[in-house]
C-alpha atoms as a PDB file:
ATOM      1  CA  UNK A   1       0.000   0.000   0.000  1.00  0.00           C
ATOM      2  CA  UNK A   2       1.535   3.043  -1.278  1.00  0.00           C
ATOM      3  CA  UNK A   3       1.356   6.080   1.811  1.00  0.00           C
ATOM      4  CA  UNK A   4       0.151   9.455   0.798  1.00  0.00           C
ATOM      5  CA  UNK A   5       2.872  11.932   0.265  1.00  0.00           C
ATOM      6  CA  UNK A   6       2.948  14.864   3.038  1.00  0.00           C
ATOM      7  CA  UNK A   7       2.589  18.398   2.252  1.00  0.00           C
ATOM      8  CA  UNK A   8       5.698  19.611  -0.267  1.00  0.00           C
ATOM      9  CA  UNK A   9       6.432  16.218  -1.289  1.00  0.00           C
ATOM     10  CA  UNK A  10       6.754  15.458  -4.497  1.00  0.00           C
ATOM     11  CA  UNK A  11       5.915  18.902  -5.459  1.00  0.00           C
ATOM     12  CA  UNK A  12       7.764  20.433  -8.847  1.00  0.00           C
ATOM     13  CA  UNK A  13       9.274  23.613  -8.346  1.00  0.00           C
ATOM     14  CA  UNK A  14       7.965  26.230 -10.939  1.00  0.00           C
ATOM     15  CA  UNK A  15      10.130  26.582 -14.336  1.00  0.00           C
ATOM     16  CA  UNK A  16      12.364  29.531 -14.111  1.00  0.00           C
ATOM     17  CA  UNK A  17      11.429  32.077 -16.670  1.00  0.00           C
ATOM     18  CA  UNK A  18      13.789  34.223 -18.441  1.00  0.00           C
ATOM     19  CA  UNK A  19      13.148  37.690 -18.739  1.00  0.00           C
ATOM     20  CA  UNK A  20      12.234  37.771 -22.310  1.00  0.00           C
ATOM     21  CA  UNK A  21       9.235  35.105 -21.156  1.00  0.00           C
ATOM     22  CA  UNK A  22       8.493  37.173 -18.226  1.00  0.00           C
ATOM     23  CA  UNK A  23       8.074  40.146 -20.276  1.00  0.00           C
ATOM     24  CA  UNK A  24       6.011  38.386 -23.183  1.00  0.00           C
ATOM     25  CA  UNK A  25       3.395  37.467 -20.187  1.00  0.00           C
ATOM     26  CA  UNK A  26       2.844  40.701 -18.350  1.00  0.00           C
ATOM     27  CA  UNK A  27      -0.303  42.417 -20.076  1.00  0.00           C
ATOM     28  CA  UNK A  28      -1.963  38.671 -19.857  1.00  0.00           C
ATOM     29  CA  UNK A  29      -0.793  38.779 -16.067  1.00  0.00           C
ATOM     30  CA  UNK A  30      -2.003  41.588 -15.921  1.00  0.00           C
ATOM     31  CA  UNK A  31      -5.635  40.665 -17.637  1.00  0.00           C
ATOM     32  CA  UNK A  32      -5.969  37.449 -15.558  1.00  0.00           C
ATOM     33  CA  UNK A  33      -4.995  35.783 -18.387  1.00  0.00           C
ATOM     34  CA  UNK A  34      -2.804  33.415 -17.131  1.00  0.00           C
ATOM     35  CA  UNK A  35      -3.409  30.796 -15.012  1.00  0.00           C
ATOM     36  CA  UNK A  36      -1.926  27.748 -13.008  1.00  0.00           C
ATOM     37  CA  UNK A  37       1.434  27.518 -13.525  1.00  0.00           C
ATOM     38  CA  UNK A  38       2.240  30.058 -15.600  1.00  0.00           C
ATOM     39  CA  UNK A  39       1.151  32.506 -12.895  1.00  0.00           C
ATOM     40  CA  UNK A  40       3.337  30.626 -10.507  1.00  0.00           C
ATOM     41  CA  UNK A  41       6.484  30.789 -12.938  1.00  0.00           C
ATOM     42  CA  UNK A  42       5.582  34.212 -13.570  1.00  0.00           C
ATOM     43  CA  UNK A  43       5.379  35.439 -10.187  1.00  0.00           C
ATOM     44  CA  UNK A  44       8.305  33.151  -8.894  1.00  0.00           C
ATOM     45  CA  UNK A  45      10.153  35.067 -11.759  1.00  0.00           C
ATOM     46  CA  UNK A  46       8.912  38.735 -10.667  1.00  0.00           C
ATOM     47  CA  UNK A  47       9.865  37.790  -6.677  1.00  0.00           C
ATOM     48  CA  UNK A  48      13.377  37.267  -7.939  1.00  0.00           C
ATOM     49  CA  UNK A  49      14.345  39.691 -10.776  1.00  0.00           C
ATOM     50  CA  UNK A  50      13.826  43.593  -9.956  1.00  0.00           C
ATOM     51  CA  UNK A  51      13.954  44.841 -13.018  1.00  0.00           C
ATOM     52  CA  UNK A  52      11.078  42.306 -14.253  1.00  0.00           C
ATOM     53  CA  UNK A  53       9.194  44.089 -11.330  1.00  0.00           C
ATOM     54  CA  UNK A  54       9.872  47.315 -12.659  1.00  0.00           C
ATOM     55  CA  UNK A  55       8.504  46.236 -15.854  1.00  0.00           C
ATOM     56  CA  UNK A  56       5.475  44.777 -14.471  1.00  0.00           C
ATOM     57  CA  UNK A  57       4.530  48.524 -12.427  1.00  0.00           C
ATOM     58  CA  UNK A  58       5.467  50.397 -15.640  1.00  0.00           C
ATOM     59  CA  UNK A  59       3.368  47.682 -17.556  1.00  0.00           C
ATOM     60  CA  UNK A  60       0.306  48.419 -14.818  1.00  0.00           C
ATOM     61  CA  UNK A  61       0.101  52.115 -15.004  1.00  0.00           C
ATOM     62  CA  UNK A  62       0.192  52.658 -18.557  1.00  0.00           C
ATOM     63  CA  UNK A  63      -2.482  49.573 -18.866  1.00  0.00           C
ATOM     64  CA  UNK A  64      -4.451  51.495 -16.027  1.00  0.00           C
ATOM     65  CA  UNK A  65      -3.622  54.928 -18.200  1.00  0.00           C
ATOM     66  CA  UNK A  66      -4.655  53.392 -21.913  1.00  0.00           C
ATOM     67  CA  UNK A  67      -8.481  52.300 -20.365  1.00  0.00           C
ATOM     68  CA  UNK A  68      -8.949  55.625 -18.549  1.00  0.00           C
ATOM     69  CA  UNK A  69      -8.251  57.654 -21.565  1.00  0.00           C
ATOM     70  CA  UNK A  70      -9.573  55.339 -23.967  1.00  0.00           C
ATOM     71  CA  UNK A  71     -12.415  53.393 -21.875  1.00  0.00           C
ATOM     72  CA  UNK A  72     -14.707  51.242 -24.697  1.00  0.00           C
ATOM     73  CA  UNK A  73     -13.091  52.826 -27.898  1.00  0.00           C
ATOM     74  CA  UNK A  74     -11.224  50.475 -30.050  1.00  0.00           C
ATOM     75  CA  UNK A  75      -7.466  50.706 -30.367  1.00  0.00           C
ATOM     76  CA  UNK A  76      -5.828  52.463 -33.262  1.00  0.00           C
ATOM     77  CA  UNK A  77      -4.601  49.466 -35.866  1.00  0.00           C
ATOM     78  CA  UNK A  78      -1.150  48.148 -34.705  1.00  0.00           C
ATOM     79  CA  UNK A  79      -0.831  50.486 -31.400  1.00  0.00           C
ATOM     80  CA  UNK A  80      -1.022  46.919 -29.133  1.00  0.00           C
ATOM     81  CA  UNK A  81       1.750  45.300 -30.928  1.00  0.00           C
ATOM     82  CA  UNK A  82       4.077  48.435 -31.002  1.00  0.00           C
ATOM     83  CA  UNK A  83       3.746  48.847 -27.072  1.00  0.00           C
ATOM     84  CA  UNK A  84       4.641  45.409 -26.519  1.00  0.00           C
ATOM     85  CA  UNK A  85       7.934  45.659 -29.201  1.00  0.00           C
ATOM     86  CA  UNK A  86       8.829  48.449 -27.025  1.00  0.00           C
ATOM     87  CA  UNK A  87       8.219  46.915 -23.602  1.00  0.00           C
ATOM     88  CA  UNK A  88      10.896  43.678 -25.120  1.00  0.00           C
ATOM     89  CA  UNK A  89      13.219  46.408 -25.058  1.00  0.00           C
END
């Protein structure tokens, strides 16, 4: 009879991220996108790596900045993918 495995056991550690995968997630973080593990590799990422953090806050207010100014109205053609090329750095 095979015992049950106590709390932590047999548990796998989140994959570690880079930062280009960290940054590629942060607007779905962001949207509650992400679930399960990826918000556990994400966020084990963002614990460790400041500058991911600083990403993520500077990632937050201009998503919190974009829906106040531009509440229901579509986005321009193209204006998405342009803020994210910039975010990769």
């Amino acid at each position: 009879m095979r015992q049950a495995a106590r709390p932590g056991e047999n548990m796998e550690s989140p994959k570690r991220l880079s930062c280009d995968e960290a940054v590629r997630q942060l607007f779905a973080y962001l949207d509650r996108a992400l679930s399960g593990k990826r918000v556990e590799e994400l966020e084990a990422h963002l614990q460790a790596c400041l500058d991911c953090c600083g990403r993520l806050d500077f990632s937050r207010k201009l998503d919190r900045s974009v829906k106040e100014r531009l509440s229901d109205a579509p986005l321009p053609e193209g204006l998405e993918e342009r803020i994210r090329r910039t975010l990769r750095g």
